[in-house]
C-alpha atoms as a PDB file:
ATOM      1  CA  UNK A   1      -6.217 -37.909  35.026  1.00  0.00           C
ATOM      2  CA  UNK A   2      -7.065 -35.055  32.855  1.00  0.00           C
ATOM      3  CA  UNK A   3      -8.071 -35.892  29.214  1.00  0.00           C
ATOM      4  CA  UNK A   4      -5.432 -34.864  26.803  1.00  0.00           C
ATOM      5  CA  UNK A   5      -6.554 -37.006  23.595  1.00  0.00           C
ATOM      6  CA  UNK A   6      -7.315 -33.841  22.148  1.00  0.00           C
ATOM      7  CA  UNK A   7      -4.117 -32.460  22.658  1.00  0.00           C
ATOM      8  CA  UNK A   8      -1.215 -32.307  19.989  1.00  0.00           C
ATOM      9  CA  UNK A   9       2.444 -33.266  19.997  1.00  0.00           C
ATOM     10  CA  UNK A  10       4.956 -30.716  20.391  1.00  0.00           C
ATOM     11  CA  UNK A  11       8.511 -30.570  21.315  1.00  0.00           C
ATOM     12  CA  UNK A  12       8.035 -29.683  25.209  1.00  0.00           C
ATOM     13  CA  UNK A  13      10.471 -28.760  27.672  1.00  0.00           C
ATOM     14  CA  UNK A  14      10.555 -27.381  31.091  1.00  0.00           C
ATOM     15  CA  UNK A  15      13.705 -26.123  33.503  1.00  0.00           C
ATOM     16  CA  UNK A  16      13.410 -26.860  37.448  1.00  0.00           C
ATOM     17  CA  UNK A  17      15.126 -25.229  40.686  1.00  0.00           C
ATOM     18  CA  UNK A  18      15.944 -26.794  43.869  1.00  0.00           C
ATOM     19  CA  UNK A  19      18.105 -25.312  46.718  1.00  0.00           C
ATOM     20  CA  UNK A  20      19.799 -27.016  49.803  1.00  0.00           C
ATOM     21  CA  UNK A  21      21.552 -24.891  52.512  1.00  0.00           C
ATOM     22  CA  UNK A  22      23.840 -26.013  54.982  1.00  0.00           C
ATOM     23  CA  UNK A  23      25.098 -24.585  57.691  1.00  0.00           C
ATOM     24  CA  UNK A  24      28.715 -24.296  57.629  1.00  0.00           C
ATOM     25  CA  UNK A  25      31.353 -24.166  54.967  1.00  0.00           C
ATOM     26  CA  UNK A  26      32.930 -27.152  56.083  1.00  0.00           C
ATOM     27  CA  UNK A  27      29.672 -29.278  54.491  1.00  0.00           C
ATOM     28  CA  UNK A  28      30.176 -27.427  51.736  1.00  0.00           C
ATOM     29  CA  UNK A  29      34.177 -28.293  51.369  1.00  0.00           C
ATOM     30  CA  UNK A  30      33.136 -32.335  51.986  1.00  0.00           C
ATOM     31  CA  UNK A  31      31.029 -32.013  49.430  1.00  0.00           C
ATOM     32  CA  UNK A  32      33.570 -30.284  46.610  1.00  0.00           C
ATOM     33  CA  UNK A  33      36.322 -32.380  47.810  1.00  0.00           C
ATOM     34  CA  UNK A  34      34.142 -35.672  47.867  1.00  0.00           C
ATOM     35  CA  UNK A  35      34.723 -36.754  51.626  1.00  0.00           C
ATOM     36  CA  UNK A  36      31.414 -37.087  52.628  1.00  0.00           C
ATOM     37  CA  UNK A  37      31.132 -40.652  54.398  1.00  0.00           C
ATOM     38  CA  UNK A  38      28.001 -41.518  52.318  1.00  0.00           C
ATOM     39  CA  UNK A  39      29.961 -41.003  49.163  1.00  0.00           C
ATOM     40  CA  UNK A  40      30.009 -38.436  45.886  1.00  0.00           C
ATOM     41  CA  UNK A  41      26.769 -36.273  46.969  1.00  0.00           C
ATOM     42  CA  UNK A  42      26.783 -34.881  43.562  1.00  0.00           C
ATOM     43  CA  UNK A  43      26.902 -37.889  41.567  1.00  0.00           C
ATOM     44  CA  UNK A  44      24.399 -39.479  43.511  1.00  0.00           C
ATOM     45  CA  UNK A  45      21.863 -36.415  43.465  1.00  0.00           C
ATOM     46  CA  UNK A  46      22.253 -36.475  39.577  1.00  0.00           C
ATOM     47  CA  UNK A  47      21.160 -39.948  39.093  1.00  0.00           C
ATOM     48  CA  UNK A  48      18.392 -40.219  41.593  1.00  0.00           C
ATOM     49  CA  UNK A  49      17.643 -37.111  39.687  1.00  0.00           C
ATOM     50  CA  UNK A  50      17.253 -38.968  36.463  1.00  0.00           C
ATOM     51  CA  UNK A  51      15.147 -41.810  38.150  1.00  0.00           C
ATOM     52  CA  UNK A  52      12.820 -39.134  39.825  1.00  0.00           C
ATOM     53  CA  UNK A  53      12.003 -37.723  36.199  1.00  0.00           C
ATOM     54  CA  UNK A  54      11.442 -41.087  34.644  1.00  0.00           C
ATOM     55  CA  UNK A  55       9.375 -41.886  37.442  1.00  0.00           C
ATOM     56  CA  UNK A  56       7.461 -39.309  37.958  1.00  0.00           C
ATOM     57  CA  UNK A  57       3.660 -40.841  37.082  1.00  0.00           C
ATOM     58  CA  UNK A  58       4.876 -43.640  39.627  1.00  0.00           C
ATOM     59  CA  UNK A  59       4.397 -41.101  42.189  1.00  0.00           C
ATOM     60  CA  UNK A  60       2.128 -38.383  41.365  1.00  0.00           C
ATOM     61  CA  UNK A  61      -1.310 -39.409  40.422  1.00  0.00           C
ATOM     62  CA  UNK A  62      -2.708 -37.313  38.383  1.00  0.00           C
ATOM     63  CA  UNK A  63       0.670 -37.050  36.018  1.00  0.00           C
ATOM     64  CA  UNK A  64       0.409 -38.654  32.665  1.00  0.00           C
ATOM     65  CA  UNK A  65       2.884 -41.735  31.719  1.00  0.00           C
ATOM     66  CA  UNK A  66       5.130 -40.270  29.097  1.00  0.00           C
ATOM     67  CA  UNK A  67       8.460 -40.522  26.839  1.00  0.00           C
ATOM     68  CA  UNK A  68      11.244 -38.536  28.333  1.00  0.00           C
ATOM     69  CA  UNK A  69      13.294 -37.607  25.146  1.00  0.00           C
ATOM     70  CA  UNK A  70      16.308 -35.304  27.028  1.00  0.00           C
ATOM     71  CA  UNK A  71      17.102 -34.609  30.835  1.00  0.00           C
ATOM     72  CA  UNK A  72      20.256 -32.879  32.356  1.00  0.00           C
ATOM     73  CA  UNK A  73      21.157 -32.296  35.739  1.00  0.00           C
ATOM     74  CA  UNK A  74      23.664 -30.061  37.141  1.00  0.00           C
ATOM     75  CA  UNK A  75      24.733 -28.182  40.068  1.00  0.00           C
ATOM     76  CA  UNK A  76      26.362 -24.819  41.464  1.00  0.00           C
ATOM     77  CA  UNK A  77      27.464 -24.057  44.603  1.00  0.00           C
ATOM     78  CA  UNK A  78      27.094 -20.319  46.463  1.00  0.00           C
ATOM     79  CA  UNK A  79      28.441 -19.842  49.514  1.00  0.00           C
ATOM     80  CA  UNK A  80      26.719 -22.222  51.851  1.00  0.00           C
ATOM     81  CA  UNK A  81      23.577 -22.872  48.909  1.00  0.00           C
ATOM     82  CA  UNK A  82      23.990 -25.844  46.778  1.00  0.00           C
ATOM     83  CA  UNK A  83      21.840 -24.959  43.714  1.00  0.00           C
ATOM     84  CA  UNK A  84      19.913 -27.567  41.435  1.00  0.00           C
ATOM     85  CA  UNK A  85      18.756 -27.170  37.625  1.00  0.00           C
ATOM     86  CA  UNK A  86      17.180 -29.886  36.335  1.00  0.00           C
ATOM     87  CA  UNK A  87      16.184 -29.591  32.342  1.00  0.00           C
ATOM     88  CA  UNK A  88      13.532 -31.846  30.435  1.00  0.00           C
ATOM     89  CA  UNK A  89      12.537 -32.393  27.451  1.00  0.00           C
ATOM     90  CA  UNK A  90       9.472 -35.015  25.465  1.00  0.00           C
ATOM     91  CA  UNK A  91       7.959 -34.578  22.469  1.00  0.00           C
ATOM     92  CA  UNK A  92       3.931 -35.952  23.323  1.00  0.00           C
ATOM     93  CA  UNK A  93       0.891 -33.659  24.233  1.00  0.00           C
ATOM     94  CA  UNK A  94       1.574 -32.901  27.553  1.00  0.00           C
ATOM     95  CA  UNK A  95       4.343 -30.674  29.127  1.00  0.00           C
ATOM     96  CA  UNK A  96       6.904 -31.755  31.705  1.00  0.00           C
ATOM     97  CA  UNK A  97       6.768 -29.125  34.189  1.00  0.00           C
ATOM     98  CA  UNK A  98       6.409 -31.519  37.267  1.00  0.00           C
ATOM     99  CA  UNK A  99       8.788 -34.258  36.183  1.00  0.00           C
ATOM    100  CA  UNK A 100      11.514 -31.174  36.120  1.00  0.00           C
ATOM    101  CA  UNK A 101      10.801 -30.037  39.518  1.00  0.00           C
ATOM    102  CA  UNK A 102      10.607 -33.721  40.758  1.00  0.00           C
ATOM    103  CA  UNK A 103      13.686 -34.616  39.907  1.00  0.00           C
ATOM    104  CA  UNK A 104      15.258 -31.444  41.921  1.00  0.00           C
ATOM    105  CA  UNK A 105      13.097 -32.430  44.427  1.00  0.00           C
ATOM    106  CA  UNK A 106      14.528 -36.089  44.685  1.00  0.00           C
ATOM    107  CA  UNK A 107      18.376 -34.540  43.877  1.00  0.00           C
ATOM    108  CA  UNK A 108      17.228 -31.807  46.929  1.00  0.00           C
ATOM    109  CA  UNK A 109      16.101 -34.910  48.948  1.00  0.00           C
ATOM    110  CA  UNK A 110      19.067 -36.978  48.077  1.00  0.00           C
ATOM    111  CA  UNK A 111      21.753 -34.287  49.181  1.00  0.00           C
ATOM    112  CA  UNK A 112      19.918 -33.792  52.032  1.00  0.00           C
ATOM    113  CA  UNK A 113      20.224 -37.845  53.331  1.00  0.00           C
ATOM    114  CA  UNK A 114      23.623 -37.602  52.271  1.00  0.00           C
ATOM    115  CA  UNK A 115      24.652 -34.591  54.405  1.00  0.00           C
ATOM    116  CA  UNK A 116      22.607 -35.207  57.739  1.00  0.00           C
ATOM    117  CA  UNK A 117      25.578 -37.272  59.199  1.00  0.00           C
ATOM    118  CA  UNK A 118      27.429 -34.365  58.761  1.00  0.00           C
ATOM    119  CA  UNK A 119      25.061 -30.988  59.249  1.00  0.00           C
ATOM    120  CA  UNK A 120      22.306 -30.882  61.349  1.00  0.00           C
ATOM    121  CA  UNK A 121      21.031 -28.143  60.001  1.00  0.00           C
ATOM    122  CA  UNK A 122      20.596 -28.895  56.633  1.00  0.00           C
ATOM    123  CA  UNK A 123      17.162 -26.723  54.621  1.00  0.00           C
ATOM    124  CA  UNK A 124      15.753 -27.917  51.276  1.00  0.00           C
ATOM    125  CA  UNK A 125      14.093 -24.033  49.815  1.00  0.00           C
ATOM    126  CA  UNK A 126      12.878 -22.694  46.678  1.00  0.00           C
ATOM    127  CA  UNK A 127      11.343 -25.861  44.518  1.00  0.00           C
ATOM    128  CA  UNK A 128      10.385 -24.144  41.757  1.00  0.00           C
ATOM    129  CA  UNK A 129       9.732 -23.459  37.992  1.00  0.00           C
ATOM    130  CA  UNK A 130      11.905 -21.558  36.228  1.00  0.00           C
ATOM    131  CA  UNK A 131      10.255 -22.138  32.886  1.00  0.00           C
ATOM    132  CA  UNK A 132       8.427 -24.204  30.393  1.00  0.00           C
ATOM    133  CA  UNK A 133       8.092 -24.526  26.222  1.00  0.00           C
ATOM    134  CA  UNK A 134       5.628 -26.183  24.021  1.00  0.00           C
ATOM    135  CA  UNK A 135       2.105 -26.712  23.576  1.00  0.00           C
ATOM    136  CA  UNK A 136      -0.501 -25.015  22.021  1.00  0.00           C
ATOM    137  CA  UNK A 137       0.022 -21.545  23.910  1.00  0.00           C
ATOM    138  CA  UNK A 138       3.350 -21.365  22.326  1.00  0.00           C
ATOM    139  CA  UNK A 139       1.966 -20.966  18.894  1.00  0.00           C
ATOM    140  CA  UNK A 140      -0.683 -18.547  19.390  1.00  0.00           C
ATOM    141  CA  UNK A 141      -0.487 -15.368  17.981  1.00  0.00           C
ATOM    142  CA  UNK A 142      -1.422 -12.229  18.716  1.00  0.00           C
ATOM    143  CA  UNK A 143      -2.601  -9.800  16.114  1.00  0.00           C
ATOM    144  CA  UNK A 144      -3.528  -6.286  16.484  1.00  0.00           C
ATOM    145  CA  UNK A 145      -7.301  -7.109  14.946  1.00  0.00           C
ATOM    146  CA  UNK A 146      -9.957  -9.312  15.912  1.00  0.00           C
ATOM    147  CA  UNK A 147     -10.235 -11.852  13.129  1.00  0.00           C
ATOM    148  CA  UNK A 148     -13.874 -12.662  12.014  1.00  0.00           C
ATOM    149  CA  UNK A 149     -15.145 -15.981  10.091  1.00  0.00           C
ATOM    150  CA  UNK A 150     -18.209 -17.484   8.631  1.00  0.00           C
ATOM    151  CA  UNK A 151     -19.155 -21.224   8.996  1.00  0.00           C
ATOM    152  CA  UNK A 152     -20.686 -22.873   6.380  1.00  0.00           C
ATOM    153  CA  UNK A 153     -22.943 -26.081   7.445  1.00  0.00           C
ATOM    154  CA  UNK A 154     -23.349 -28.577   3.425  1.00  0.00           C
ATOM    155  CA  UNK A 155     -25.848 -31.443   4.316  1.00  0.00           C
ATOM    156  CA  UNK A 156     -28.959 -31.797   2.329  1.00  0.00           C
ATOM    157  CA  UNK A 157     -30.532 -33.132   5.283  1.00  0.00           C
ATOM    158  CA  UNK A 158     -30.044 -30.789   7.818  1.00  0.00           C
ATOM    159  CA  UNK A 159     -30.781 -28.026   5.230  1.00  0.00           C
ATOM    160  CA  UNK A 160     -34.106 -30.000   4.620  1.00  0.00           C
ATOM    161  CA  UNK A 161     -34.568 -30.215   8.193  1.00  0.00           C
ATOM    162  CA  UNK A 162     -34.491 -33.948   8.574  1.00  0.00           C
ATOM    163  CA  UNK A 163     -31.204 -33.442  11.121  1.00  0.00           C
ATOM    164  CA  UNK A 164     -30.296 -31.064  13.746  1.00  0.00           C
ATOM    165  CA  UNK A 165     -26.524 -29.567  12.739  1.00  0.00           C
ATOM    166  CA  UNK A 166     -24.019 -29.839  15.599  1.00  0.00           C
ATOM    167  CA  UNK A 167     -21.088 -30.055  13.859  1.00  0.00           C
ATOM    168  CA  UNK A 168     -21.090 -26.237  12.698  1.00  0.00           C
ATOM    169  CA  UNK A 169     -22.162 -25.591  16.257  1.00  0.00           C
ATOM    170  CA  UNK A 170     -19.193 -27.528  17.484  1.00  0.00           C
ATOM    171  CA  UNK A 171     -16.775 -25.935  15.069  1.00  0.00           C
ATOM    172  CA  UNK A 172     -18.391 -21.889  16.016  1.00  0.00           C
ATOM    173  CA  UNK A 173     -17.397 -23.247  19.643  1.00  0.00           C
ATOM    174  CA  UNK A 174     -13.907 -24.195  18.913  1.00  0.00           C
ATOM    175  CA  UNK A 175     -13.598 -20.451  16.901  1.00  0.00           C
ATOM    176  CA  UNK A 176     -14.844 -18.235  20.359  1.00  0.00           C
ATOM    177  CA  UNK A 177     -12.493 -20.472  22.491  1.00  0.00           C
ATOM    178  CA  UNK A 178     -10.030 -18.454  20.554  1.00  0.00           C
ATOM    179  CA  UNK A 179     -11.078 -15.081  20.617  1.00  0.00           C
ATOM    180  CA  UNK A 180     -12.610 -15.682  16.967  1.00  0.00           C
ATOM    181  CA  UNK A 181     -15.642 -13.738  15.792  1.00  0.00           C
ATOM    182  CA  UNK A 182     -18.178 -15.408  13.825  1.00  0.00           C
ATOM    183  CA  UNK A 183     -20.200 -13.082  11.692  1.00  0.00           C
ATOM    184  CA  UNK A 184     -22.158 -15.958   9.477  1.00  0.00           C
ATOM    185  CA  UNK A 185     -23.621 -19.036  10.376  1.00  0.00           C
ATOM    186  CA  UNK A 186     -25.371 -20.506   7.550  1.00  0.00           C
ATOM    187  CA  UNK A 187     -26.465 -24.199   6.454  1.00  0.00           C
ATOM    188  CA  UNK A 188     -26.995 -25.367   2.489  1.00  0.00           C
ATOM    189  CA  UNK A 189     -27.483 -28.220   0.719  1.00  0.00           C
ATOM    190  CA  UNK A 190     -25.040 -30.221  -1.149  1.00  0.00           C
ATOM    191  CA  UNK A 191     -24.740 -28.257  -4.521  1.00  0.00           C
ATOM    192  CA  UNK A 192     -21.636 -26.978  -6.376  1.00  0.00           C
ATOM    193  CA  UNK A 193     -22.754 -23.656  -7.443  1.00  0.00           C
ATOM    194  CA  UNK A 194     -24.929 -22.926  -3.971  1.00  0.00           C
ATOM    195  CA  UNK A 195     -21.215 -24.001  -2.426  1.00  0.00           C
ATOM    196  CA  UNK A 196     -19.324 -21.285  -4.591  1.00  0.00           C
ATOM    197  CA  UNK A 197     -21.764 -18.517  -4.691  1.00  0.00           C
ATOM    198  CA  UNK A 198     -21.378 -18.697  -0.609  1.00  0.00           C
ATOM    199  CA  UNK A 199     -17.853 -18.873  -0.589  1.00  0.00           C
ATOM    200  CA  UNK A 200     -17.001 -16.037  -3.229  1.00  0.00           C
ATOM    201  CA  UNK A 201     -19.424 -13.701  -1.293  1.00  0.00           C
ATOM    202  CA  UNK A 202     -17.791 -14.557   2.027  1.00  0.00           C
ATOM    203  CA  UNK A 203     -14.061 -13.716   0.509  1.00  0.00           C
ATOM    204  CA  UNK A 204     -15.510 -10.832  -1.494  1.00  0.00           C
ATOM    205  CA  UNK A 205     -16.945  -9.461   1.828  1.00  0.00           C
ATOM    206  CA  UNK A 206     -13.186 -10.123   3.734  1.00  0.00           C
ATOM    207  CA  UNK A 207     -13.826 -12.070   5.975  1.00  0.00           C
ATOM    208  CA  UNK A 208     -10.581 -13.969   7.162  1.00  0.00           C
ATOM    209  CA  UNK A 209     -11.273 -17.333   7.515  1.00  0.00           C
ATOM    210  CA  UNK A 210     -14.046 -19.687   5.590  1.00  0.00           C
ATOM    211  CA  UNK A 211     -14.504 -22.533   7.464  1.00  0.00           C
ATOM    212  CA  UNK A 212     -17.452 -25.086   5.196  1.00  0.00           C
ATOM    213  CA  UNK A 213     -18.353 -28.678   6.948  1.00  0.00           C
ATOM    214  CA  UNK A 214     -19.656 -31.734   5.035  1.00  0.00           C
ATOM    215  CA  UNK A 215     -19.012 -32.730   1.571  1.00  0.00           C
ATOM    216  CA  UNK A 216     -15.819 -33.945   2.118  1.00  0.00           C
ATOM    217  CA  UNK A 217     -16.226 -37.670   1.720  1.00  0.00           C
ATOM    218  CA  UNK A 218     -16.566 -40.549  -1.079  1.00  0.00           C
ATOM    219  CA  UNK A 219     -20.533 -40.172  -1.652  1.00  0.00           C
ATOM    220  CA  UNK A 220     -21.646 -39.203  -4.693  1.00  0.00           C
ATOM    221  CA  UNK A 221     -22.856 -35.754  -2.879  1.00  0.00           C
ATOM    222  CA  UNK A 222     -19.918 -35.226  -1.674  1.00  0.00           C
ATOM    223  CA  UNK A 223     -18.628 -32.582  -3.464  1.00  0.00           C
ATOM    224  CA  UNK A 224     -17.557 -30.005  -1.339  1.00  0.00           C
ATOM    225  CA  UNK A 225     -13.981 -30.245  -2.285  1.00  0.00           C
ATOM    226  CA  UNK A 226     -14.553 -30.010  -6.134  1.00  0.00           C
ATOM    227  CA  UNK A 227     -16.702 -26.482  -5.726  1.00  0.00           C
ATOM    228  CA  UNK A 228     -14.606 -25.437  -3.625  1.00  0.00           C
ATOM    229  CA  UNK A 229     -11.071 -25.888  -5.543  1.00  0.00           C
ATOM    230  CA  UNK A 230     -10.947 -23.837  -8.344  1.00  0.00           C
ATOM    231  CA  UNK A 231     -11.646 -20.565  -6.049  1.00  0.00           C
ATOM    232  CA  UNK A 232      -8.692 -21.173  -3.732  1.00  0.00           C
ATOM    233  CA  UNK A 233      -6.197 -19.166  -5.609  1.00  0.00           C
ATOM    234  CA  UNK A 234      -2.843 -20.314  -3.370  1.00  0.00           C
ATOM    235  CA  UNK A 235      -3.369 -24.299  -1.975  1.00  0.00           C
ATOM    236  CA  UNK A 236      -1.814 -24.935   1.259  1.00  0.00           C
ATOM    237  CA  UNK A 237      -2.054 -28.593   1.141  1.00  0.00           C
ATOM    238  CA  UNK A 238       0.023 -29.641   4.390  1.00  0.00           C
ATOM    239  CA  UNK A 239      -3.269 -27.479   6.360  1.00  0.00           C
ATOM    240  CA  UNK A 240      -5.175 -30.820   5.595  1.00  0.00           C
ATOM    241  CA  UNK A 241      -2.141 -32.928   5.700  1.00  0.00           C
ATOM    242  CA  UNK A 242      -1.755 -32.240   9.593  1.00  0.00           C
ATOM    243  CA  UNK A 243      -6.006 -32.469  10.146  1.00  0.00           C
ATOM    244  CA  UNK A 244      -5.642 -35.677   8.404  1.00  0.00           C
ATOM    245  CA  UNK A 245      -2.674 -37.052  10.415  1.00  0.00           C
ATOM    246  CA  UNK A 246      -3.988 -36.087  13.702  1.00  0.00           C
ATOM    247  CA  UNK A 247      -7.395 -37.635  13.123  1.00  0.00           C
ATOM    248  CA  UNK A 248      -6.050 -40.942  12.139  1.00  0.00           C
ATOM    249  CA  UNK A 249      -3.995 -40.957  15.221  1.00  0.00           C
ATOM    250  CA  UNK A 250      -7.728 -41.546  16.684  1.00  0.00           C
ATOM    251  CA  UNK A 251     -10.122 -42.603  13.651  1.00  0.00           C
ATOM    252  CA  UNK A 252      -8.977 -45.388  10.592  1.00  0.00           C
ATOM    253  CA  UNK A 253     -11.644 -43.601   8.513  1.00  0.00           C
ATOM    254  CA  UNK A 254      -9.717 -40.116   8.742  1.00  0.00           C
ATOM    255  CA  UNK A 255      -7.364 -40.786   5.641  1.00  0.00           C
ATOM    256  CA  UNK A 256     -10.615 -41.185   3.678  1.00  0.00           C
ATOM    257  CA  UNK A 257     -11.631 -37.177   3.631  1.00  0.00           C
ATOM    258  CA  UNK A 258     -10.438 -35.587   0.684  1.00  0.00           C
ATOM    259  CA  UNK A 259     -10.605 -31.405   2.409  1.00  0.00           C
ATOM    260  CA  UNK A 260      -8.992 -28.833   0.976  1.00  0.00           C
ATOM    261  CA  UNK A 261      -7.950 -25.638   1.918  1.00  0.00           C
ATOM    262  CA  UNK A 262      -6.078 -22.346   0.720  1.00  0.00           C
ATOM    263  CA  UNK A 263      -6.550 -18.675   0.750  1.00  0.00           C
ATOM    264  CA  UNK A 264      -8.611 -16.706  -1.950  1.00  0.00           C
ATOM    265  CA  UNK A 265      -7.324 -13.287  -2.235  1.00  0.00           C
ATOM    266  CA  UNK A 266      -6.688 -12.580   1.890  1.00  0.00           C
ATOM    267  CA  UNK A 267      -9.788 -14.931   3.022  1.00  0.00           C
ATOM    268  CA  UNK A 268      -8.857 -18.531   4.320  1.00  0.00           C
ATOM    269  CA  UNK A 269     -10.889 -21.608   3.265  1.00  0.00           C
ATOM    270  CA  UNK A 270     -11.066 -24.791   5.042  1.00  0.00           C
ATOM    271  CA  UNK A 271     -13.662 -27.615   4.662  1.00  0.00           C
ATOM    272  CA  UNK A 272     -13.771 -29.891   7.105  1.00  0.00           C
ATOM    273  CA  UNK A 273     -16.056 -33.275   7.635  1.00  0.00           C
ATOM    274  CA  UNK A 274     -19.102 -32.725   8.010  1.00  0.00           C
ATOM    275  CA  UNK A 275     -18.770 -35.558  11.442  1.00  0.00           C
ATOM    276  CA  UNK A 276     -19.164 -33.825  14.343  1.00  0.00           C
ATOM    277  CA  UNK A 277     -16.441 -35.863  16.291  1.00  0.00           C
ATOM    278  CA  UNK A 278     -14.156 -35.354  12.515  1.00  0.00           C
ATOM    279  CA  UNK A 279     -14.808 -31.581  13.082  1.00  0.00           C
ATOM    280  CA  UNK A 280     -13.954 -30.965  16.587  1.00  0.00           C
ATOM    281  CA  UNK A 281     -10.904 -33.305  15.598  1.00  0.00           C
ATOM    282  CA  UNK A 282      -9.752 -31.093  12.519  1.00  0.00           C
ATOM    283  CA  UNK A 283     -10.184 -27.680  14.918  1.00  0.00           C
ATOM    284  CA  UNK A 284      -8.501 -29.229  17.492  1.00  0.00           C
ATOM    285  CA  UNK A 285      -5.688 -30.099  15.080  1.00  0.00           C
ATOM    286  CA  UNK A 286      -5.529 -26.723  12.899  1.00  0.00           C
ATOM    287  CA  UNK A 287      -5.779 -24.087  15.647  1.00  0.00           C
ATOM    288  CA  UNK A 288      -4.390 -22.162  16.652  1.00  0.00           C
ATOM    289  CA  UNK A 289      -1.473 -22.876  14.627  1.00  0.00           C
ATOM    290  CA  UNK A 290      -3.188 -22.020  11.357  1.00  0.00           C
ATOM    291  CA  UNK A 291      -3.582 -18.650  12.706  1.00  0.00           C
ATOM    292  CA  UNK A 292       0.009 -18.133  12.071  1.00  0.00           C
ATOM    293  CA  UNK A 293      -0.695 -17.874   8.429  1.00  0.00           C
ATOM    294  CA  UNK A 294      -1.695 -13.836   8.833  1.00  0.00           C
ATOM    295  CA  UNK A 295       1.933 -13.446  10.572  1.00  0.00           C
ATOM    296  CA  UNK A 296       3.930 -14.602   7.531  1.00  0.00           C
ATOM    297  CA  UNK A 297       1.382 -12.649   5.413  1.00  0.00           C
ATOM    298  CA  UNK A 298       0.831  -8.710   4.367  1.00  0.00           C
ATOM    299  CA  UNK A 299      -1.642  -9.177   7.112  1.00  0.00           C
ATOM    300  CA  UNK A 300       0.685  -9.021  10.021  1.00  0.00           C
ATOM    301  CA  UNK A 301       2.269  -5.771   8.811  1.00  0.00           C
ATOM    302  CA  UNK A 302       1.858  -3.580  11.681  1.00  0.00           C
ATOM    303  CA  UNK A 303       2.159  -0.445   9.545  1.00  0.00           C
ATOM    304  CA  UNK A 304      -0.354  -1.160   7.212  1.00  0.00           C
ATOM    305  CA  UNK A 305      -3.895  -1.557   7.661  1.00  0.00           C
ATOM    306  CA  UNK A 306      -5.653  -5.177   7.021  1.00  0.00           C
ATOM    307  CA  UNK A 307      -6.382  -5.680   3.204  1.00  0.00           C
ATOM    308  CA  UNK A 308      -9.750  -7.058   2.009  1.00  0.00           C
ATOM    309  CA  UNK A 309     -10.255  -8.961  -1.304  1.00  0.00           C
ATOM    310  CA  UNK A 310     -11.553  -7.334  -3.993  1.00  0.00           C
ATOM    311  CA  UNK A 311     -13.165  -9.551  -7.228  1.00  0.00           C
END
C-alpha cells in the first residue's frame, strides 16, 4: 500500500454511480411492487451496499483500512434503468473514492442476482465517480502571483561546517512541490541579533514567506524563537499549534519545540526544528493550508496590486 503517514486528516467524502438495465418493464414493476421471488431487491442492494463500503480493504489490496464516519444508499428508477448513488464520508488521510463505487458495485451486483430468475437480460453499466471532497487539493489556493520565500538554515555547526544541512534542503523541496519560489537560501549560526538582522531584511525586501530552521528547542542555543518574537507584529499561534499536533501524532518529542510564527508587515515567519524528519513533518503539516492566509488578507485583492513592507 501507498504510504500516507504523511498525509493529514480531513473531512473526506466521495459520491458513486452504478446502473442496472433490464429488459422489460415488467422487471421493473416486480421490483417497485416487491414481488420478486428472491425478496425486496432494494432493501437488499442497500445493505450489501453498506457491507461492500465497510469492507472494502477486505477486497481490494492496495485500499487502506479506514473509519467510515457516514454512508447512504439510495435508488431511482428510469424507465427500464435502475440507478444507484452511493455517498461516503471518513474523516482520516485518505479519501473514499473506491469504497463509494464498491458499494454500487456490490448493490449493482446484488440487483443483478436478485433479478436473473426473472430477466435474462439483465446489464450492470456506468460504475463510476461522480465526485470526491477533502484532502490537501481542496485547500490549495490559487493566487494570481507566484509567491517567493527565503529559508533560513540556524545551526552553529553546519554554519561552521562541522555538518552538512539537509533540513533547509528538505524544507526548499517541500516549497517547489508547491509552485513556491525560493529566492534565499542562507545558513547562520545560533545568534539573536545575526537571527533578526536576517529576518528584518527578508520582510523589508517582501518577500512572502520566512521560513528559519533550528533554534527551536530547550538548549541553551536555542534561541530562535526569542529573536524571532518581538518582530512578528500579528502572532498566529494555532500555525504552530497544528505543526505541533501533527508531529506528535508521529514523534513524543514534538510537544517539546517551542516555534513561533506570525506575519511582519505582509511577510510570513515560521521557524521550524531544525530535525530534518521535524521539518519535513511541520511542511507536511502547514502547507498548503497556510497559504490560505494571503486569501483572507489585502493580498488576495484581485484589484489591487501585492503590497510590500516598508520599515
Amino acid at each position: 500500500m501507498i504510504d500516507i503517514t504523511h498525509k493529514i486528516t480531513t473531512h473526506r467524502t466521495a459520491i458513486a454511480q452504478a446502473t442496472v438495465r433490464v429488459s422489460k418493464a415488467e422487471t421493473i414493476e416486480a421490483v417497485q411492487n416487491r414481488t420478486v421471488p428472491k425478496g425486496d431487491v432494494l432493501e437488499a442492494s442497500r445493505v450489501a451496499a453498506l457491507f461492500a463500503v465497510k469492507r472494502t480493504s477486505d477486497v481490494i489490496p492496495d485500499c487502506h483500512p479506514l473509519p467510515i464516519e457516514y454512508t447512504s444508499v439510495s435508488h431511482h428508477i428510469e424507465g427500464l434503468s435502475i440507478i444507484i448513488s452511493t455517498e461516503v464520508h471518513t474523516i482520516y488521510r485518505t479519501g473514499v473514492e473506491v469504497e463509494a463505487m464498491h458499494g454500487a458495485s456490490v448493490a449493482a451486483l446484488t440487483i443483478y442476482d436478485m433479478l436473473k430468475p426473472i430477466d435474462k437480460y439483465i446489464e450492470i453499466q456506468n460504475i463510476r465517480l461522480l465526485s470526491k471532497k477533502g484532502g490537501k487539493s481542496q485547500f490549495r489556493d490559487e493566487f494570481d502571483r507566484s509567491i517567493d520565500a527565503a529559508v533560513v538554515v540556524c545551526s552553529d555547526s553546519i554554519a561552521g561546517g562541522k555538518k552538512q544541512d539537509s533540513a533547509g534542503k528538505a524544507i526548499i523541496s517541500k516549497l517547489e512541490q508547491h509552485n513556491i519560489q525560493v529566492l534565499d537560501y542562507t545558513i547562520i549560526p545560533d545568534d539573536v541579533q545575526t537571527i533578526q538582522q536576517k529576518v528584518t531584511a527578508f520582510c523589508d525586501k517582501g518577500i512572502r514567506v520566512v521560513i528559519i530552521t533550528g533554534g527551536t528547542g530547550l538548549s541553551a542555543k536555542d534561541l530562535t524563537p526569542e529573536a524571532v518574537s518581538p518582530l512578528i507584529e500579528r502572532h498566529i499561534p494555532g500555525i504552530m499549534e497544528a505543526a505541533r499536533s501533527y508531529g506528535q501524532q508521529r514523534m513524543p518529542y514534538a510537544m517539546l519545540s517551542r516555534g513561533v510564527s506570525g506575519l511582519r508587515g505582509d511577510t510570513l515567519i515560521l521557524t521550524l526544528p531544525g530535525s530534518t524528519r521535524g521539518a519535513k513533518e511541520s511542511m507536511d503539516a502547514l502547507f498548503p493550508g497556510v497559504l490560505h492566509l494571503f486569501k483572507v488578507t489585502d493580498w488576495g485583492k484581485s484589484d489591487t496590486s501585492w503590497p510590500t513592507h516598508t520599515s
